[in-house]
PDB file of N, CA and C in Angstrom:
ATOM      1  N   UNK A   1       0.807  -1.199   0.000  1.00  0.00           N
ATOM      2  CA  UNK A   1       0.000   0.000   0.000  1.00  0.00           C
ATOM      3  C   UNK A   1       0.852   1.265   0.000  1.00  0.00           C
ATOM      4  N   UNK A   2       1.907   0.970   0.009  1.00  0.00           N
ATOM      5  CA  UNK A   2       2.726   2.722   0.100  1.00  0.00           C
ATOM      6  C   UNK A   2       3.022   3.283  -1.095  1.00  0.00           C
ATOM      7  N   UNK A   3       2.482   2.583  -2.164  1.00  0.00           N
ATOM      8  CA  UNK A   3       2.394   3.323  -3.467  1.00  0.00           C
ATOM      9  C   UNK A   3       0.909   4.051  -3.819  1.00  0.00           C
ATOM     10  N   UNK A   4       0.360   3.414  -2.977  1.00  0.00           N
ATOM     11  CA  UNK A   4      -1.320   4.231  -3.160  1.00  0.00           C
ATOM     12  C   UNK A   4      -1.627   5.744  -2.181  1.00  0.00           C
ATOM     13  N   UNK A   5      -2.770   6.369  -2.814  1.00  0.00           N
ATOM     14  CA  UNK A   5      -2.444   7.800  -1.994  1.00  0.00           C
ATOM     15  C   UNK A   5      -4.415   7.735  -1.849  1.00  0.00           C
ATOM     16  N   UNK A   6      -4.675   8.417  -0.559  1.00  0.00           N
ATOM     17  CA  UNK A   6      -5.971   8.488  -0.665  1.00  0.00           C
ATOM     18  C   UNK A   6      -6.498  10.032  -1.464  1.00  0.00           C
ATOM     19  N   UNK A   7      -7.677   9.830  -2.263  1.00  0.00           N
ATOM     20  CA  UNK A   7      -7.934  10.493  -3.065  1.00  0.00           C
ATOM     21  C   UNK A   7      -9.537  11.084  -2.989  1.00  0.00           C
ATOM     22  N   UNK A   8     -10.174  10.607  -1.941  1.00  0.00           N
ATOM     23  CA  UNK A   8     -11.670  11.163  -1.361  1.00  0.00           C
ATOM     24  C   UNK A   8     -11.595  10.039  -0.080  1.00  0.00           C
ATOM     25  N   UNK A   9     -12.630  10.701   0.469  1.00  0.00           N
ATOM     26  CA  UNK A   9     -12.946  10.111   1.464  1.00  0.00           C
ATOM     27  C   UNK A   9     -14.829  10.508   1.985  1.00  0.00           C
ATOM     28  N   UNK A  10     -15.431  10.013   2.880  1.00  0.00           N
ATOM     29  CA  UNK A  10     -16.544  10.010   2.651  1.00  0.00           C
ATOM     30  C   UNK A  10     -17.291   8.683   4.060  1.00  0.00           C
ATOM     31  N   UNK A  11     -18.321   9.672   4.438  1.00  0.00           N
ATOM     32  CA  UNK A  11     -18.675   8.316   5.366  1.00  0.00           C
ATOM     33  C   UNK A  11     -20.120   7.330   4.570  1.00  0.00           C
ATOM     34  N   UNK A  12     -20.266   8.362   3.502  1.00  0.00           N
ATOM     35  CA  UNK A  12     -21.185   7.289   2.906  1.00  0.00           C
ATOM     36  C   UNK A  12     -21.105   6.287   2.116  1.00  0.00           C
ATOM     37  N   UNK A  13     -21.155   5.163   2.099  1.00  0.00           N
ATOM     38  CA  UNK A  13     -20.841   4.339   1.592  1.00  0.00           C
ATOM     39  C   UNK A  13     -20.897   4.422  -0.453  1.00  0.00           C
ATOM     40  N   UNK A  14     -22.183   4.884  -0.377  1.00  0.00           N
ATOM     41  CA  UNK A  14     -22.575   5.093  -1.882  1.00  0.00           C
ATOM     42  C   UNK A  14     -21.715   6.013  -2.824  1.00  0.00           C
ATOM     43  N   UNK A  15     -21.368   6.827  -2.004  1.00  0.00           N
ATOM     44  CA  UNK A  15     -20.399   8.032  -2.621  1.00  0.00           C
ATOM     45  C   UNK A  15     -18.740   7.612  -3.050  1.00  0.00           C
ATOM     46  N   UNK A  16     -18.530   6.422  -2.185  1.00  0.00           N
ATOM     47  CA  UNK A  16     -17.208   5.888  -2.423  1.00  0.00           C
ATOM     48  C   UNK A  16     -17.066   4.866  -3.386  1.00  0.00           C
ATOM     49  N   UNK A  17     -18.115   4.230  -3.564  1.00  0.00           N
ATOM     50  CA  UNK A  17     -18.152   3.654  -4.214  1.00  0.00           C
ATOM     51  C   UNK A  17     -18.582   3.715  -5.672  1.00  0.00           C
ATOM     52  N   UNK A  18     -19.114   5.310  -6.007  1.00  0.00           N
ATOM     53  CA  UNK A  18     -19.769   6.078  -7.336  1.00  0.00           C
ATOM     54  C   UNK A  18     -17.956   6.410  -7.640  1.00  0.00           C
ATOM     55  N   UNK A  19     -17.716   7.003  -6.770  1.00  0.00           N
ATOM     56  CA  UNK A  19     -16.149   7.829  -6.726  1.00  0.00           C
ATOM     57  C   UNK A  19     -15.319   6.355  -7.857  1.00  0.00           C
ATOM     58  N   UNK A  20     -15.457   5.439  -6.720  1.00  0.00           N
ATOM     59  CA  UNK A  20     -14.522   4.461  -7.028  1.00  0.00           C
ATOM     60  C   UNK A  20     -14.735   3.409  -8.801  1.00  0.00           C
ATOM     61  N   UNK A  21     -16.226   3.711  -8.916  1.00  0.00           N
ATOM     62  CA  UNK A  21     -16.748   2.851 -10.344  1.00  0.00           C
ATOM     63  C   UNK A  21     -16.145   4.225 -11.542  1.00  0.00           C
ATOM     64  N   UNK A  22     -16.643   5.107 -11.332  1.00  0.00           N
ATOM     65  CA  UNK A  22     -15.941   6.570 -12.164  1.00  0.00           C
ATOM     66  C   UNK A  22     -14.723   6.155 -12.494  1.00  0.00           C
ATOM     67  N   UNK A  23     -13.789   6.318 -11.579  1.00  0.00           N
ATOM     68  CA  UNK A  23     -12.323   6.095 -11.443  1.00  0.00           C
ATOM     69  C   UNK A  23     -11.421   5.135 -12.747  1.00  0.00           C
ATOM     70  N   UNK A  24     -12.444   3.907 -12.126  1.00  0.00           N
ATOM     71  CA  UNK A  24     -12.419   2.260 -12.789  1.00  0.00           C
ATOM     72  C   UNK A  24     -12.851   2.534 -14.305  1.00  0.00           C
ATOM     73  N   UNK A  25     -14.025   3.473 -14.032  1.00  0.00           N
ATOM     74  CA  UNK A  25     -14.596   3.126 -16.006  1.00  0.00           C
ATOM     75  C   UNK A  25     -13.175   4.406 -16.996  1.00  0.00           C
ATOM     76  N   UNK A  26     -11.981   5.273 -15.723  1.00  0.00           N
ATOM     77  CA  UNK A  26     -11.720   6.031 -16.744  1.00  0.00           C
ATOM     78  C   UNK A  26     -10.391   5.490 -16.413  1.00  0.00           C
ATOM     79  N   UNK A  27     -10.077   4.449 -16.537  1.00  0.00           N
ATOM     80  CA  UNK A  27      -8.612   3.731 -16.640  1.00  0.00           C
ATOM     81  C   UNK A  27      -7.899   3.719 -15.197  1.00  0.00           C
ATOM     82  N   UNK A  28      -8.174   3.654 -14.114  1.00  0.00           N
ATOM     83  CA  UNK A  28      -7.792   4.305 -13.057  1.00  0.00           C
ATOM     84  C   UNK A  28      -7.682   3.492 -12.267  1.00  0.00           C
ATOM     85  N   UNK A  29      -6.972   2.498 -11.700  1.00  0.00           N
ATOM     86  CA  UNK A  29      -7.435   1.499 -10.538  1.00  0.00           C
ATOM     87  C   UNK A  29      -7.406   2.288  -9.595  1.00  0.00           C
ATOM     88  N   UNK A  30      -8.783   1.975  -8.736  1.00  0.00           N
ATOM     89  CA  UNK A  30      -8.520   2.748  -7.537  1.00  0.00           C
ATOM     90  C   UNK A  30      -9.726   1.049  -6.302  1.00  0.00           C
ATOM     91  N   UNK A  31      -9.181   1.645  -5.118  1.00  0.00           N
ATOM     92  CA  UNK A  31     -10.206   0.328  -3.960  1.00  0.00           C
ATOM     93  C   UNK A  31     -10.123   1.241  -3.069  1.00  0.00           C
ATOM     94  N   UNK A  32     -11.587   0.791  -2.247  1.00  0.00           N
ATOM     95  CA  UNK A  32     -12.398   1.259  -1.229  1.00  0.00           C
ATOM     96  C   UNK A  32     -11.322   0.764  -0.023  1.00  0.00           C
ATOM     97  N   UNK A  33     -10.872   1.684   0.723  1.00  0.00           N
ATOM     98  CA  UNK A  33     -10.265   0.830   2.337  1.00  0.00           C
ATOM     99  C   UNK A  33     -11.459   1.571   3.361  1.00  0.00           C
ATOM    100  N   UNK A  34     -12.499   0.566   4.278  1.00  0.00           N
ATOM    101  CA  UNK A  34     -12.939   0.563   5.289  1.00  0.00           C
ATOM    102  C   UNK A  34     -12.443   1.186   6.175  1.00  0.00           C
ATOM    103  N   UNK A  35     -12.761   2.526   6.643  1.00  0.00           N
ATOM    104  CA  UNK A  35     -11.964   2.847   7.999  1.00  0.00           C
ATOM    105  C   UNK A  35     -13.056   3.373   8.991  1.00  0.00           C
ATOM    106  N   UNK A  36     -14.270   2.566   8.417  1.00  0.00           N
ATOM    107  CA  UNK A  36     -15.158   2.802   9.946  1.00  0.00           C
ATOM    108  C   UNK A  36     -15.261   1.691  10.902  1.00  0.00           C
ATOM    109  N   UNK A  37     -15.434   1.938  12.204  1.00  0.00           N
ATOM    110  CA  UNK A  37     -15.336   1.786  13.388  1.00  0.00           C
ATOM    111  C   UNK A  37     -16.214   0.411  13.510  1.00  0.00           C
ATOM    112  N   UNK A  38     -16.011  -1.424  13.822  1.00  0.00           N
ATOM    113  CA  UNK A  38     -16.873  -2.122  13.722  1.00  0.00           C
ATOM    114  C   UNK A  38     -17.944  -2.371  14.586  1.00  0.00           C
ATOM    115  N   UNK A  39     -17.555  -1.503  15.632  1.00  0.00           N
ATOM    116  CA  UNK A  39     -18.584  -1.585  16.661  1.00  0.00           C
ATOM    117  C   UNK A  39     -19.247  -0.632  16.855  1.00  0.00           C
ATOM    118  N   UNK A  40     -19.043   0.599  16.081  1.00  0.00           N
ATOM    119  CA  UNK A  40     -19.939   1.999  15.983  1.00  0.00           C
ATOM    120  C   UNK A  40     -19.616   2.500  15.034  1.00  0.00           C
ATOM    121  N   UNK A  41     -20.635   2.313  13.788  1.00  0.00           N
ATOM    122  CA  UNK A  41     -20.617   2.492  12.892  1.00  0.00           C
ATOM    123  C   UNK A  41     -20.542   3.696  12.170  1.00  0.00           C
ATOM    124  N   UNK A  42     -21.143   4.522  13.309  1.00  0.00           N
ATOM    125  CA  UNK A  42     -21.212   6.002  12.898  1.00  0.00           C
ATOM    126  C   UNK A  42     -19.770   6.578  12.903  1.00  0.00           C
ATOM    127  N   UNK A  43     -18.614   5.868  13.398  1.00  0.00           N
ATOM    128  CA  UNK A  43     -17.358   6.352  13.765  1.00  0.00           C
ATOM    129  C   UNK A  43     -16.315   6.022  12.418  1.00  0.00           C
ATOM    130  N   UNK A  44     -15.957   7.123  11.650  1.00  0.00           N
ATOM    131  CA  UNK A  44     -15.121   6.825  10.507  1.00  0.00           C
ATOM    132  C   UNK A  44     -15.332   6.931   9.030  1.00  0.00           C
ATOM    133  N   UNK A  45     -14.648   6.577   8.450  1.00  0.00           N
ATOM    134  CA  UNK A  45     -14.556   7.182   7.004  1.00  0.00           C
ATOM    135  C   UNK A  45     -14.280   5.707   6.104  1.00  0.00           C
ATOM    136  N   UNK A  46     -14.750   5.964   4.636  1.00  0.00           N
ATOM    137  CA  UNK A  46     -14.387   5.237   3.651  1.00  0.00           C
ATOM    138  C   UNK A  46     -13.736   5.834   2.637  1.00  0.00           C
ATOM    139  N   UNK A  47     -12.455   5.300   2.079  1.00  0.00           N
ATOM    140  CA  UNK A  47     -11.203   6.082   1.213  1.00  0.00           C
ATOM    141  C   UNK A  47     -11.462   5.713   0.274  1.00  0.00           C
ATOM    142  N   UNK A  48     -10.770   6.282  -0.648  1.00  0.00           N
ATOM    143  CA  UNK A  48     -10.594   5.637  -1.937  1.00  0.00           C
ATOM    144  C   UNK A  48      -9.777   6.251  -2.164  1.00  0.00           C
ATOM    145  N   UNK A  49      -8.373   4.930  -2.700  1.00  0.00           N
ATOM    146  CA  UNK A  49      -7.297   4.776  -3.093  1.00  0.00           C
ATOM    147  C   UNK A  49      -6.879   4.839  -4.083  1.00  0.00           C
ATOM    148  N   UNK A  50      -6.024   5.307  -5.076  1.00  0.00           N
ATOM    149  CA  UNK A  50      -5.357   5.180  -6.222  1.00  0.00           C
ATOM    150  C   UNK A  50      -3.681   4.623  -6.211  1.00  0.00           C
ATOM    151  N   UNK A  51      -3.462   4.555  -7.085  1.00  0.00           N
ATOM    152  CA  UNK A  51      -1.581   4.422  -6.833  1.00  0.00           C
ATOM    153  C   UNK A  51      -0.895   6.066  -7.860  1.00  0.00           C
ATOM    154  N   UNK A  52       0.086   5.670  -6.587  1.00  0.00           N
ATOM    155  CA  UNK A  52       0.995   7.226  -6.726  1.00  0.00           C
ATOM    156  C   UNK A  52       0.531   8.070  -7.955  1.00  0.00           C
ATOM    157  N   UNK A  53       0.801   7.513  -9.265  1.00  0.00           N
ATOM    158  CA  UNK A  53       1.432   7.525 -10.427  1.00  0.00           C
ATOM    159  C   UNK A  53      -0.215   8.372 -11.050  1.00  0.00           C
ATOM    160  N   UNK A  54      -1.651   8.221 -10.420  1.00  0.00           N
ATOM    161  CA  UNK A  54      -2.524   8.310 -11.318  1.00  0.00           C
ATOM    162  C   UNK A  54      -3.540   9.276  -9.956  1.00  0.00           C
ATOM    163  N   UNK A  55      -2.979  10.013  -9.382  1.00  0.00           N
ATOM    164  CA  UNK A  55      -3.464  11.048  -7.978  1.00  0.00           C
ATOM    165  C   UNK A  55      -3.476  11.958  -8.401  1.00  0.00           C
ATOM    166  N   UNK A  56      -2.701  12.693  -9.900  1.00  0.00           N
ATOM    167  CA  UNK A  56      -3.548  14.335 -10.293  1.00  0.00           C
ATOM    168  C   UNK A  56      -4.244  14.152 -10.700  1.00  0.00           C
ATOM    169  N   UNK A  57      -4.554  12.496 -12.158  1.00  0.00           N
ATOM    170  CA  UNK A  57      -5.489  12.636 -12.486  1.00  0.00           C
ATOM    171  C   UNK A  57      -6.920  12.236 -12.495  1.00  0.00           C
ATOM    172  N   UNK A  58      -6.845  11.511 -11.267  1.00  0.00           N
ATOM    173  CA  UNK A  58      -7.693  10.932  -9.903  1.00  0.00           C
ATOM    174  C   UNK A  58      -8.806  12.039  -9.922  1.00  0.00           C
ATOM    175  N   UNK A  59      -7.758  13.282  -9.142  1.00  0.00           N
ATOM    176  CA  UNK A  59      -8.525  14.332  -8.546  1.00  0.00           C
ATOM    177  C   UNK A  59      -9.041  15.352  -9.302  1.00  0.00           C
ATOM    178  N   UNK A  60      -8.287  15.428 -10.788  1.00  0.00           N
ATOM    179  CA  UNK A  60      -9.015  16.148 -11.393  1.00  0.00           C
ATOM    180  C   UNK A  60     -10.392  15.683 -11.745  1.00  0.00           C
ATOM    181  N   UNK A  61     -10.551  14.327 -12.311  1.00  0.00           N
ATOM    182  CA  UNK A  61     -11.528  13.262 -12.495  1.00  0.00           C
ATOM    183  C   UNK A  61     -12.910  14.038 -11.472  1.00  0.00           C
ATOM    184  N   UNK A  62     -12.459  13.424 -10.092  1.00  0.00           N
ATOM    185  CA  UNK A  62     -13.232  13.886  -8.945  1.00  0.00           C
ATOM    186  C   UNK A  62     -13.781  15.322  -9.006  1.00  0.00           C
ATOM    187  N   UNK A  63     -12.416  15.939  -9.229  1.00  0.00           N
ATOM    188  CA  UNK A  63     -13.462  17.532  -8.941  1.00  0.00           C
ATOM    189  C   UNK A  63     -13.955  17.886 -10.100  1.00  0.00           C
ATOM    190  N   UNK A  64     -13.592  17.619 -11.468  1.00  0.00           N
ATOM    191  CA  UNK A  64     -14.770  17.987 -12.615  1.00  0.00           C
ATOM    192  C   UNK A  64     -16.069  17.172 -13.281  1.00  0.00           C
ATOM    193  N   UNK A  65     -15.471  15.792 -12.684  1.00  0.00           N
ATOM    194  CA  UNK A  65     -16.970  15.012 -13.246  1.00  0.00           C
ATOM    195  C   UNK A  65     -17.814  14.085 -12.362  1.00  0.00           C
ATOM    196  N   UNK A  66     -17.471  14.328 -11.534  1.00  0.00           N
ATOM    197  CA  UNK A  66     -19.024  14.143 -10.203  1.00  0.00           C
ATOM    198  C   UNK A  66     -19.282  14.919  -9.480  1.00  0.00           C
ATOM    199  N   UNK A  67     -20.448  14.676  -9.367  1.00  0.00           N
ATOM    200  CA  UNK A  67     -21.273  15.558  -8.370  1.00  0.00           C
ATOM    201  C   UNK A  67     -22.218  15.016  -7.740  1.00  0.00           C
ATOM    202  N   UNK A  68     -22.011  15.157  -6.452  1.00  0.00           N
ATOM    203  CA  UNK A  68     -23.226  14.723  -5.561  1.00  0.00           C
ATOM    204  C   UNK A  68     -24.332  16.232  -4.970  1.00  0.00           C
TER     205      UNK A  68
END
């Protein structure tokens, strides 16, 4: 994992995973890492990861073609 950089984050599940199919359909590997809390759910965040090499154009991705 120390080649991957987080690139959104989000406690809703749906949003990380819109983030993360986007990503995927524009050449991009990117995966969801779980970082909420298993015993209180309300506690924490869900990432989404890319590797090093594809994080400008990750985020440009993110900030011009979704919208929630």
């Amino acid at each position: 994992m120390s080649n991957w950089s987080k690139v959104y984050e989000s406690k809703e599940p749906y949003r990380a995973e819109i983030v993360k199919d986007i990503l995927d359909q524009k050449g991009i590997n990117a995966i969801i890492m779980n970082k909420k809390d298993s015993a209180y759910y309300i506690f924490g965040q869900l990432e989404v990861h890319v590797e090093a090499k594809s994080v400008l154009n990750a985020l440009k991705i993110i900030e011009n073609d979704i919208k929630f």
